[in-house]
Protein backbone atom coordinates (compact mmCIF):
# COMPACT_ATOMS: atom_id res chain seq x y z
CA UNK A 1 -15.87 -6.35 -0.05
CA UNK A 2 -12.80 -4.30 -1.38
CA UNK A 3 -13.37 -0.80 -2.34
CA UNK A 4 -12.22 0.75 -5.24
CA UNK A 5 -9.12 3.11 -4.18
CA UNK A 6 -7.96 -0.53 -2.47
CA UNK A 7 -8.58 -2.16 -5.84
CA UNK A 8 -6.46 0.62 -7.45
CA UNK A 9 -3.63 -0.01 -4.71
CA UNK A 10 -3.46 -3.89 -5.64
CA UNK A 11 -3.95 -3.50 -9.81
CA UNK A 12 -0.77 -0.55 -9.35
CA UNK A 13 0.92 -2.67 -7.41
CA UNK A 14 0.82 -6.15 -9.53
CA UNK A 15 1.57 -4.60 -12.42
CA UNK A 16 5.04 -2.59 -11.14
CA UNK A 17 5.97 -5.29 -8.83
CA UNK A 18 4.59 -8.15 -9.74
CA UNK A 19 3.76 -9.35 -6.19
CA UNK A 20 4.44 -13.31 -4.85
CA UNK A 21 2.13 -12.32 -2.11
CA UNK A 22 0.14 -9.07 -1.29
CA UNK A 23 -2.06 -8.10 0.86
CA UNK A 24 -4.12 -4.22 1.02
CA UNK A 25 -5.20 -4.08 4.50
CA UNK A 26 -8.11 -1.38 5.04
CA UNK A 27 -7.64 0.45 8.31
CA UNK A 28 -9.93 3.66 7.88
CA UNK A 29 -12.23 2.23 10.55
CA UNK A 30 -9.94 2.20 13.20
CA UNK A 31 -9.16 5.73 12.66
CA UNK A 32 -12.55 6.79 12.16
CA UNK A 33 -12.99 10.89 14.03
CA UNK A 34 -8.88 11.13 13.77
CA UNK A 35 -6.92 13.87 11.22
CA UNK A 36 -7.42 12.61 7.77
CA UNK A 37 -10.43 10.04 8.34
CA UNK A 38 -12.49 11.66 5.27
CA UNK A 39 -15.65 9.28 5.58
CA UNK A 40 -14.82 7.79 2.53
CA UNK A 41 -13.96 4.31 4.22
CA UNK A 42 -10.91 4.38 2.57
CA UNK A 43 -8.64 6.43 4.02
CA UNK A 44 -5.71 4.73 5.67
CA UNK A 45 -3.97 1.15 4.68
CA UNK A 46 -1.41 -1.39 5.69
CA UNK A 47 -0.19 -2.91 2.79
CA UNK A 48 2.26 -6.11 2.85
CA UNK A 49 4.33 -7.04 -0.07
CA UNK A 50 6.59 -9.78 -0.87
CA UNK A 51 8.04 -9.37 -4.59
CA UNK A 52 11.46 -10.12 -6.18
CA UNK A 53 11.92 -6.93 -7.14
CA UNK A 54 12.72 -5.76 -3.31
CA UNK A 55 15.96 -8.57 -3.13
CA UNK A 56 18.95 -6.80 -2.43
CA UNK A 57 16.84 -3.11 -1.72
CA UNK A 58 16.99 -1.28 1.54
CA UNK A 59 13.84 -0.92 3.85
CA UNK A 60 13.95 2.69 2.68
CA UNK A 61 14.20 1.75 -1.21
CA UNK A 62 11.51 -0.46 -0.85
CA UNK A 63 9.07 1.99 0.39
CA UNK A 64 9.96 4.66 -2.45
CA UNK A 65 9.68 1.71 -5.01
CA UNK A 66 5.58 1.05 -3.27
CA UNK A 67 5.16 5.14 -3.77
CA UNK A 68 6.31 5.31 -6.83
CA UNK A 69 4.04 2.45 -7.98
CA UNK A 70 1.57 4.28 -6.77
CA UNK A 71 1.39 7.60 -8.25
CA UNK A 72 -0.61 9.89 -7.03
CA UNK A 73 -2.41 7.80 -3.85
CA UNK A 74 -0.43 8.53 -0.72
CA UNK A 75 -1.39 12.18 -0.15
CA UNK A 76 -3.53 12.70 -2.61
CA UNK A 77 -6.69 10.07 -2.22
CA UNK A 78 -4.95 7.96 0.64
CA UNK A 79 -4.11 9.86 3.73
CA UNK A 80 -1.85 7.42 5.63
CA UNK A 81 -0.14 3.84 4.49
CA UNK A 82 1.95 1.27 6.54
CA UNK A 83 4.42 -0.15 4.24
CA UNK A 84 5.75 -4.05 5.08
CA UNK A 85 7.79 -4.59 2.10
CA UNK A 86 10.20 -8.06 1.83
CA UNK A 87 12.00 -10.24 -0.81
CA UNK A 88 10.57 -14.13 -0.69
CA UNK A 89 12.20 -15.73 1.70
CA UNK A 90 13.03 -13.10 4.24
């Protein structure tokens, strides 16, 4: 079952970047007793993206473009995210 803060992260995401493939990847287990595990389940994530809008972008555009899609998440509700952002194709 997907929570809600990783249903946020996919409706935020499809509607800036209007994935061809994305997956939100729920980690907070793994981290469970480390800095930033809150107990809320859903604390860290590994999110992979594949979306036209990333062709021609550096690795380091592509990350701002996920952040900025996402308001207010990292750092606020979210306390650590793996980015793996490509173009189709790549």
């Amino acid at each position: 079952m997907t929570g809600p803060i990783a249903q946020e992260i996919e409706r935020l995401l499809t509607q800036a970047l209007a994935p061809t493939s994305l997956a939100v990847i729920n980690d907070s287990a793994s981290h469970a007793g480390h800095s930033g595990h809150d107990g809320s389940g859903e604390s860290h994530f590994t999110i992979e993206i594949e979306s036209a809008a990333f062709i021609g972008q550096s690795r380091l555009n592509r990350q701002r473009m996920v952040n900025k899609a996402l308001g207010d998440l990292p750092g606020e509700r979210v306390h650590a995210m793996a980015i793996k952002a490509r173009a189709p194709g790549e």
